[in-house]
N, C-alpha and C. Protein backbone atom coordinates (compact mmCIF):
# COMPACT_ATOMS: atom_id res chain seq x y z
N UNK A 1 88.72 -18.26 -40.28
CA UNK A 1 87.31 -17.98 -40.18
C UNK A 1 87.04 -17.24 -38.88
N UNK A 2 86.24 -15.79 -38.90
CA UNK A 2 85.67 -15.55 -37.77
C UNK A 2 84.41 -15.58 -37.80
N UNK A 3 83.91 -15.86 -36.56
CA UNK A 3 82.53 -15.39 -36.07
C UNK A 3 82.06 -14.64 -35.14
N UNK A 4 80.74 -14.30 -35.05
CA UNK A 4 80.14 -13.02 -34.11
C UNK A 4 78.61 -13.07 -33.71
N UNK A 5 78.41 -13.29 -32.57
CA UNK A 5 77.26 -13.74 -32.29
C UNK A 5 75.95 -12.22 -32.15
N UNK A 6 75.03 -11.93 -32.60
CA UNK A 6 74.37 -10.78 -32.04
C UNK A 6 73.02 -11.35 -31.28
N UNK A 7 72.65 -11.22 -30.37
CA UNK A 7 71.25 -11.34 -29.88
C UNK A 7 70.11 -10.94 -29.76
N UNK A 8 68.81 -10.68 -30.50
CA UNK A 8 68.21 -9.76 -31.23
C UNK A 8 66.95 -9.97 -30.84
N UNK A 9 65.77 -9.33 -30.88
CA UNK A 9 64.36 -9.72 -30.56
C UNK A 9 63.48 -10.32 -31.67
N UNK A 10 64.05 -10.42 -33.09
CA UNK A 10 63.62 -10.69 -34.41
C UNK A 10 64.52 -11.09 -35.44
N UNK A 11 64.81 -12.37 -36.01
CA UNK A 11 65.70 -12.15 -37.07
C UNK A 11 65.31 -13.01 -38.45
N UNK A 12 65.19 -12.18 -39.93
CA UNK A 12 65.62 -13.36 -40.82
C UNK A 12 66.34 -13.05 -42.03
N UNK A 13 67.09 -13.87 -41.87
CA UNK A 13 67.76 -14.09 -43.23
C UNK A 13 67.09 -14.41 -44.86
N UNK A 14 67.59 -13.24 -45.89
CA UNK A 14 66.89 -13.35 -46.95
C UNK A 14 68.23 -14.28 -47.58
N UNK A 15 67.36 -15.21 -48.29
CA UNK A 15 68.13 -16.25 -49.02
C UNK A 15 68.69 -16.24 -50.13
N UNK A 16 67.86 -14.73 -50.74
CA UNK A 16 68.66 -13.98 -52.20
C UNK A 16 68.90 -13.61 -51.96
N UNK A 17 69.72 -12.50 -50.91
CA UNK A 17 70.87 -11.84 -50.70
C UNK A 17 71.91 -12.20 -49.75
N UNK A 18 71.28 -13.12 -48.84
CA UNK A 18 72.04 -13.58 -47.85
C UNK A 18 72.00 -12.25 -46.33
N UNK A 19 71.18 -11.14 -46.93
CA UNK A 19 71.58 -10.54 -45.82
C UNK A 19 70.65 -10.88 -44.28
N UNK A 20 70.84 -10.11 -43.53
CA UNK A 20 69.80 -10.81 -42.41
C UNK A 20 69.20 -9.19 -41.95
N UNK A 21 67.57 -9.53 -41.71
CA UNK A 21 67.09 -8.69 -41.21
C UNK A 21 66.75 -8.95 -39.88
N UNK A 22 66.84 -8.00 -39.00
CA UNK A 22 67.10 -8.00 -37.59
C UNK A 22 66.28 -6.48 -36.79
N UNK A 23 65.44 -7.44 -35.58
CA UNK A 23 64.79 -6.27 -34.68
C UNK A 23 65.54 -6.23 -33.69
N UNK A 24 65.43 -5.08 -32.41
CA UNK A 24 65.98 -4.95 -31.07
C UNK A 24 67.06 -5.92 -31.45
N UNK A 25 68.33 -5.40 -31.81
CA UNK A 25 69.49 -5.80 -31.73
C UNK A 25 70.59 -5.57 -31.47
N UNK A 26 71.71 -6.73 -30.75
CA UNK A 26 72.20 -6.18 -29.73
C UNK A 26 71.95 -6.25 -28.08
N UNK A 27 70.86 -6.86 -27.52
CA UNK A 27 70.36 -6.98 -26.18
C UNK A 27 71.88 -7.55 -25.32
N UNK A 28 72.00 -7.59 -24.06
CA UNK A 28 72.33 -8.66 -22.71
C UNK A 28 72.04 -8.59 -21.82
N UNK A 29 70.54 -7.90 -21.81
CA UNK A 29 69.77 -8.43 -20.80
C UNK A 29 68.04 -8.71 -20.88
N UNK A 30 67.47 -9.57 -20.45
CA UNK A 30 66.57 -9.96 -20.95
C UNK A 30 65.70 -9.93 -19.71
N UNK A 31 64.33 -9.87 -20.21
CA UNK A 31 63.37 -10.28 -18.73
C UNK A 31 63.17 -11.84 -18.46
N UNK A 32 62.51 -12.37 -17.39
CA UNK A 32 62.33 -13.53 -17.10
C UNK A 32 61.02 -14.26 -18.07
N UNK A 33 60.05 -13.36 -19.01
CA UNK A 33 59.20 -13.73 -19.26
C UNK A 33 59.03 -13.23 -20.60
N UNK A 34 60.48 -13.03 -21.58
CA UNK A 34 60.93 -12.56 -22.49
C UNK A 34 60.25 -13.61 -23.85
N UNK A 35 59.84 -12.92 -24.69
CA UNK A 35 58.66 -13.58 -25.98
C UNK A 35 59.96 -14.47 -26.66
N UNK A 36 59.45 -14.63 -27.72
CA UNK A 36 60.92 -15.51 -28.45
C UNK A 36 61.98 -14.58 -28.76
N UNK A 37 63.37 -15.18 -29.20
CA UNK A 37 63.97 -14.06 -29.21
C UNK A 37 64.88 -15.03 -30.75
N UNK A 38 66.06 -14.39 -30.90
CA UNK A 38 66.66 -14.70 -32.03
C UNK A 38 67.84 -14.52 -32.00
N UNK A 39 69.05 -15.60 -32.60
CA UNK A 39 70.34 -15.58 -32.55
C UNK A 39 70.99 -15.57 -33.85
N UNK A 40 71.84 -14.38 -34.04
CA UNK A 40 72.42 -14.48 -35.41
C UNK A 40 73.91 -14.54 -35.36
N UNK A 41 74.64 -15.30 -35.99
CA UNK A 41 75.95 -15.95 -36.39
C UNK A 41 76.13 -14.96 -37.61
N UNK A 42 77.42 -14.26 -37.43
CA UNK A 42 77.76 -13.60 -38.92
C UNK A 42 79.31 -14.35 -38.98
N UNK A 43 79.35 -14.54 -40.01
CA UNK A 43 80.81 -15.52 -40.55
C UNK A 43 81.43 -14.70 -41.23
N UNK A 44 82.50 -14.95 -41.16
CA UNK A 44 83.61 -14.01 -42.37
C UNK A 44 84.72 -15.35 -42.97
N UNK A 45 84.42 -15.88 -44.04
CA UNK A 45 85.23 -16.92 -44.78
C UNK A 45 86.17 -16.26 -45.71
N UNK A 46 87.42 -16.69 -45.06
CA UNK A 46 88.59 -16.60 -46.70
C UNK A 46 88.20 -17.42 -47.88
N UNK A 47 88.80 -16.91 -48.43
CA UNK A 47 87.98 -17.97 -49.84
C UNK A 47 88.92 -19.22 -49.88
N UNK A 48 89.83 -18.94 -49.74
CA UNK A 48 90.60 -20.79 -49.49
C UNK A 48 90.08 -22.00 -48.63
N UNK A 49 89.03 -21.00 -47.63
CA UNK A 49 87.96 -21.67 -47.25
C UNK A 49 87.00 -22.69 -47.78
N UNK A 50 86.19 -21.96 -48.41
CA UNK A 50 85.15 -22.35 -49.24
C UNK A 50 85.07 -23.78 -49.64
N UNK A 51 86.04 -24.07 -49.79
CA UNK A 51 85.86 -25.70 -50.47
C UNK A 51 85.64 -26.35 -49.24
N UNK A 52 85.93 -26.36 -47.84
CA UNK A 52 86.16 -27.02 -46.87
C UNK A 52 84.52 -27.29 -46.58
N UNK A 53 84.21 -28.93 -46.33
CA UNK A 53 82.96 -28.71 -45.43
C UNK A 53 83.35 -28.89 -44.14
N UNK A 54 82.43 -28.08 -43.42
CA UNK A 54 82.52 -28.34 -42.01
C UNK A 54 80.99 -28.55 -41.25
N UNK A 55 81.60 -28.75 -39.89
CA UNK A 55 80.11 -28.97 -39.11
C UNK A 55 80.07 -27.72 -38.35
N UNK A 56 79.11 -27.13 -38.00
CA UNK A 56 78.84 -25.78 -36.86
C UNK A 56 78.16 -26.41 -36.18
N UNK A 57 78.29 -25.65 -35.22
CA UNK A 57 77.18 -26.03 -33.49
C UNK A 57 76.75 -24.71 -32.86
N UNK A 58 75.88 -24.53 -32.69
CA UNK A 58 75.26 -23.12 -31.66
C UNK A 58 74.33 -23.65 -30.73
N UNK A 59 74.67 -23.43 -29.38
CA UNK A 59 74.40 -24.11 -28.17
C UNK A 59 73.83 -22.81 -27.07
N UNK A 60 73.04 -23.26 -26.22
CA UNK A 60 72.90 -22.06 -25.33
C UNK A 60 73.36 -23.21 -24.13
N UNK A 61 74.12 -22.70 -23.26
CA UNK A 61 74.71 -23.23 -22.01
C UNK A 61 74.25 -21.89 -20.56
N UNK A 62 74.04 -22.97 -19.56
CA UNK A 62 74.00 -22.08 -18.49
C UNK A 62 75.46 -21.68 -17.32
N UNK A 63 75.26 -21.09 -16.58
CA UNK A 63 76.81 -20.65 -15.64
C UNK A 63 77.58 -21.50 -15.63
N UNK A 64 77.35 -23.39 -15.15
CA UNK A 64 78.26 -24.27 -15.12
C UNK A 64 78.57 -24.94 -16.41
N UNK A 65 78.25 -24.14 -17.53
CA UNK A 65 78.35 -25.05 -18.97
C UNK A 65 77.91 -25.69 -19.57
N UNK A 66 76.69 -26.15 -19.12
CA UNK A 66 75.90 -27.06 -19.46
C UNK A 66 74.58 -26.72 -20.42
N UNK A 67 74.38 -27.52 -21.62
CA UNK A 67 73.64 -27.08 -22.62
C UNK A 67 72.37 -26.83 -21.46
N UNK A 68 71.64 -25.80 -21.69
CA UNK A 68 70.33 -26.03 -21.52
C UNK A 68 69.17 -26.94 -22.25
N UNK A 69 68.42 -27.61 -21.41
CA UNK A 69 67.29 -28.47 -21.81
C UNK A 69 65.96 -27.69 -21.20
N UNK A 70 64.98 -28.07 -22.15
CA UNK A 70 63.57 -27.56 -21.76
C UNK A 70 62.74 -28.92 -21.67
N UNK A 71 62.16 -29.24 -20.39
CA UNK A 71 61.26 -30.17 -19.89
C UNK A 71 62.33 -32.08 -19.70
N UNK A 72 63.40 -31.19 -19.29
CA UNK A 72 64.66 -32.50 -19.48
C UNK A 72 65.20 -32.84 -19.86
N UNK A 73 64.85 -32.74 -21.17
CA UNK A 73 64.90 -33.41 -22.48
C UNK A 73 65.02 -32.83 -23.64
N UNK A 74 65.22 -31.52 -24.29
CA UNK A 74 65.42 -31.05 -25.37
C UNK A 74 66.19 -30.12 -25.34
N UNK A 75 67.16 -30.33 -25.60
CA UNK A 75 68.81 -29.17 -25.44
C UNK A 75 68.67 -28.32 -26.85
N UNK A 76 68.74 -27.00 -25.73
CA UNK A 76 68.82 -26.07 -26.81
C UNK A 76 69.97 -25.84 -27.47
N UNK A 77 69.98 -26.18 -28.82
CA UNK A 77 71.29 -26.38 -29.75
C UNK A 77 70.53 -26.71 -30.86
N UNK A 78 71.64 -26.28 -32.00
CA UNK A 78 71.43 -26.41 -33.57
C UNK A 78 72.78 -26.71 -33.98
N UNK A 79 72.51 -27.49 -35.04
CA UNK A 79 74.21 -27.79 -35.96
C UNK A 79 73.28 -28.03 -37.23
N UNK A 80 74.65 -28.30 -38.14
CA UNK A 80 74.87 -28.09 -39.57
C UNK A 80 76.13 -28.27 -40.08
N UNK A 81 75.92 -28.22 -41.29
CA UNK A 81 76.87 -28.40 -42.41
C UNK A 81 77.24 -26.89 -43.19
N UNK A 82 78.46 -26.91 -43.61
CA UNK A 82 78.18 -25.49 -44.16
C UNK A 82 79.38 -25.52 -45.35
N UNK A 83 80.21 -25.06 -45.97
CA UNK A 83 81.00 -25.00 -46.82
C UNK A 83 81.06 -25.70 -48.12
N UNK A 84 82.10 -26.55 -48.60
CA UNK A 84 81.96 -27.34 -49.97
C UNK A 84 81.64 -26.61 -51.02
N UNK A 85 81.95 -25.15 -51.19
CA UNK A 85 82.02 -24.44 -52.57
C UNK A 85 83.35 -25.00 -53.51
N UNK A 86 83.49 -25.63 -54.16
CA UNK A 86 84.45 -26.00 -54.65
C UNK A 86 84.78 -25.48 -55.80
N UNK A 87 83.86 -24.66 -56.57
CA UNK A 87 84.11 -23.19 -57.51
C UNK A 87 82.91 -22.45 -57.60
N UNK A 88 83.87 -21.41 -56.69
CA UNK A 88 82.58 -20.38 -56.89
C UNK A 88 82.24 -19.03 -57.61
N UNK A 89 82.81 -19.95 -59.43
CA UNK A 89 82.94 -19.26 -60.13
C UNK A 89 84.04 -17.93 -60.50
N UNK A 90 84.15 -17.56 -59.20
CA UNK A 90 85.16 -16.06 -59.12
C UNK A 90 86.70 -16.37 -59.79
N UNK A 91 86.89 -16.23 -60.55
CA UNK A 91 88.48 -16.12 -60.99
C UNK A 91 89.70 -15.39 -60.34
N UNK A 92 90.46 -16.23 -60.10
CA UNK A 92 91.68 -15.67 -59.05
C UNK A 92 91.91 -13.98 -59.84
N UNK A 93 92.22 -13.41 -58.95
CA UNK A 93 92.59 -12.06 -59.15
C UNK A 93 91.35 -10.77 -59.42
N UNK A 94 90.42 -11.78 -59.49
CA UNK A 94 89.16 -10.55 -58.94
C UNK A 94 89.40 -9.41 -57.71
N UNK A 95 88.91 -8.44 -58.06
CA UNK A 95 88.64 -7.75 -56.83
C UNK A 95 88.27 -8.04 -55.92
N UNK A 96 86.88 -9.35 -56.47
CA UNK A 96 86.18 -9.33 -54.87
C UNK A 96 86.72 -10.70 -53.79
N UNK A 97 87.64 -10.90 -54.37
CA UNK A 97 88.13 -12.25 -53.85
C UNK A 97 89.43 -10.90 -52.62
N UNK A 98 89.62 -9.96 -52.72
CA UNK A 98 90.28 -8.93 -51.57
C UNK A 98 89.55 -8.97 -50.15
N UNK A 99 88.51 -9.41 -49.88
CA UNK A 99 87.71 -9.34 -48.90
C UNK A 99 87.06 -11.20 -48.59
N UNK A 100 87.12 -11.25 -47.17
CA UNK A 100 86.08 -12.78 -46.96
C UNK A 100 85.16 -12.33 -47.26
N UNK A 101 84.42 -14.02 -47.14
CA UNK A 101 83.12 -13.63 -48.03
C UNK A 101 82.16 -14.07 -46.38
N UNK A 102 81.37 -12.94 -46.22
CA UNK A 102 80.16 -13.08 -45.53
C UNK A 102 79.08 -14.01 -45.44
N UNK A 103 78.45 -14.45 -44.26
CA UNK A 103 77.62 -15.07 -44.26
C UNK A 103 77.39 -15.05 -43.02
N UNK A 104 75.64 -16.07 -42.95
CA UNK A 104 75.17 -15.95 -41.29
C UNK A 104 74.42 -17.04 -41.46
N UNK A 105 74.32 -17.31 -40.30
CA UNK A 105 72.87 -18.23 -39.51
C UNK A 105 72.18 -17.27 -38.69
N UNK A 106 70.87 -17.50 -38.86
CA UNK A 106 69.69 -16.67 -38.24
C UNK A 106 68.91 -17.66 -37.34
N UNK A 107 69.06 -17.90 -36.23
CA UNK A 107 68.16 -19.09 -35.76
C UNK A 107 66.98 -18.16 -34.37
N UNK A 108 65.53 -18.54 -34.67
CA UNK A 108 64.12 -17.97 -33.74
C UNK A 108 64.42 -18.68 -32.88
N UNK A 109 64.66 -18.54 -31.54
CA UNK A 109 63.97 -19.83 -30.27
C UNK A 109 62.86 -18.88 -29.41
N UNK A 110 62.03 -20.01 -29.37
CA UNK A 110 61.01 -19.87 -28.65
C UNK A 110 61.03 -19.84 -27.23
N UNK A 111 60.16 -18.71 -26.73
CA UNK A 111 60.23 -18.19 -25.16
C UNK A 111 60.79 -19.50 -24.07
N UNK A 112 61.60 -19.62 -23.55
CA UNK A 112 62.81 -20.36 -23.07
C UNK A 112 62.28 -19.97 -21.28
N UNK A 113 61.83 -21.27 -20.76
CA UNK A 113 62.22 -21.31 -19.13
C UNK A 113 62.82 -20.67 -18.01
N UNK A 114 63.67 -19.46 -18.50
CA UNK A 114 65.18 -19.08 -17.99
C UNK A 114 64.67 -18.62 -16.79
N UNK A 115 66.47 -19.44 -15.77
CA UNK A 115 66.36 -18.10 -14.38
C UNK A 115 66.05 -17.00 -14.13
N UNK A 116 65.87 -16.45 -13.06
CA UNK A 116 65.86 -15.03 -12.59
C UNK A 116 67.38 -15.26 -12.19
N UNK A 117 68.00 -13.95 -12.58
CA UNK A 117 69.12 -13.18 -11.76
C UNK A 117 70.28 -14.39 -12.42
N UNK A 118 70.42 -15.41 -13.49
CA UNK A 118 71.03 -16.29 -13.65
C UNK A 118 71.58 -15.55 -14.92
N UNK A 119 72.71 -16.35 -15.37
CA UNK A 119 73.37 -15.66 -16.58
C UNK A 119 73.65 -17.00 -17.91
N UNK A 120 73.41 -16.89 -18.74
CA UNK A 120 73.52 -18.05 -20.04
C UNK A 120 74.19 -17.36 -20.93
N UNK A 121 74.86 -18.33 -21.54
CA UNK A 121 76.07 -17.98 -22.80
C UNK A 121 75.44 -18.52 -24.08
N UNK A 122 75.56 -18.17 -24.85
CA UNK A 122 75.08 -18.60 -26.27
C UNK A 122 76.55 -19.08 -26.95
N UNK A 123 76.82 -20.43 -27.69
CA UNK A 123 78.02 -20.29 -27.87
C UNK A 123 78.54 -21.11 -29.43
N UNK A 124 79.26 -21.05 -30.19
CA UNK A 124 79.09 -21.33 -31.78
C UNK A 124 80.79 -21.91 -32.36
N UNK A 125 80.66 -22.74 -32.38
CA UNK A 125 81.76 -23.37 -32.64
C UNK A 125 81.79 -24.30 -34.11
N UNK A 126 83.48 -24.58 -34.58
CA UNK A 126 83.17 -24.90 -36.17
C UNK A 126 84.43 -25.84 -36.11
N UNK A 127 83.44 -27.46 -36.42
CA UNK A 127 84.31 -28.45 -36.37
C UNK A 127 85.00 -28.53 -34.71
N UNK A 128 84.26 -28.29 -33.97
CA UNK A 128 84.81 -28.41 -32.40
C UNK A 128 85.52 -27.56 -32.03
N UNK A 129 85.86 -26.50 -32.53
CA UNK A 129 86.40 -25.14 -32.15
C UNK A 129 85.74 -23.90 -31.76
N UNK A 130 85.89 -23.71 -30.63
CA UNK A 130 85.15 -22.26 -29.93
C UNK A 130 85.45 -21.44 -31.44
N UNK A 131 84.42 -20.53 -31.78
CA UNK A 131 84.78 -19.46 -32.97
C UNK A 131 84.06 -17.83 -32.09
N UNK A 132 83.00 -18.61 -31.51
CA UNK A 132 82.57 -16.35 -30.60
C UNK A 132 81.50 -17.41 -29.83
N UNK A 133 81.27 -16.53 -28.89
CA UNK A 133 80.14 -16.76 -28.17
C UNK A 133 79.64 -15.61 -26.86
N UNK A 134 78.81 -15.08 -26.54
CA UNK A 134 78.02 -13.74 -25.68
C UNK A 134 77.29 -13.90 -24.66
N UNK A 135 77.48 -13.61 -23.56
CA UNK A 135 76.48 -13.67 -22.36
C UNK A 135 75.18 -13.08 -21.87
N UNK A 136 74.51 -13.47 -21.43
CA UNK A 136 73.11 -12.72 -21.20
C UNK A 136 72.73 -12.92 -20.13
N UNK A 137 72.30 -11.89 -18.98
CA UNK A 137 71.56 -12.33 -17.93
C UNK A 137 70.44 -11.87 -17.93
N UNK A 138 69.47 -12.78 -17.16
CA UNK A 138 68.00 -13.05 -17.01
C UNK A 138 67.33 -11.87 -15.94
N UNK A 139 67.55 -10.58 -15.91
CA UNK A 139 66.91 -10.06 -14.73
C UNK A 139 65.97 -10.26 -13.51
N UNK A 140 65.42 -10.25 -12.67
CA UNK A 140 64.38 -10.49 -12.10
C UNK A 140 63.48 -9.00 -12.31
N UNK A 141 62.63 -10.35 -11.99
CA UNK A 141 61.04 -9.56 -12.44
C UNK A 141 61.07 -7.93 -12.53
């Protein structure tokens, strides 16, 4: 399984196609007083995959590693469940079974506390395994 984090000013995922629509995307650097912004996870699953469930985690951490919290107390992070296709219909020797199969998480966070001149990692891991994660620093004013 790989993953790939993008950092975007807008994102959502349509649920009948799975694809994700995305504004200003691509950023790593942000202002100090930056509106909400949006994190998208693109997955690439082998299909021997598929049956597996697993847990994901997407965390924003600051320079020393540490999840960020807003007002003390609320760490910015999301998890989930994701896999357990156990037939997904496709019959061995399809064409489209030549390629992983795509997918994403699209997650909004809301305008975030952040340093000036400080740098935060966004970071996405599956079943406790680093899979991608991207840095961003906070400019001053």
């Amino acid at each position: 399984m790989q993953a790939f984090i993008v950092l975007c000013d807008a994102a959502q995922r349509d649920t009948g196609t799975g694809k994700v629509h995305i504004l200003g995307a691509d950023w790593s650097v942000t202002a100090p007083s930056a509106a909400s912004t949006a994190v998208v996870v693109f997955l690439r699953v082998p299909w021997e995959e598929l049956a597996v469930e697993r847990t994901f985690h997407l965390r924003l951490v600051d320079e020393a590693g540490i999840v960020v919290k807003v007002n003390d107390d609320l760490s910015i992070e999301f998890g989930g469940q994701m896999g357990s296709l156990a037939d997904s219909g496709v019959p061995e020797g399809d064409p489209s079974r030549l390629t992983d199969i795509h997918s994403s998480i699209a997650v909004t966070v809301a305008p975030l506390p952040l340093v000036q001149g400080a740098t935060y990692t966004w970071c996405f891991d599956v079943d406790g395994k680093g899979l991608a994660s991207t840095t961003f620093v906070v400019r001053a004013s």
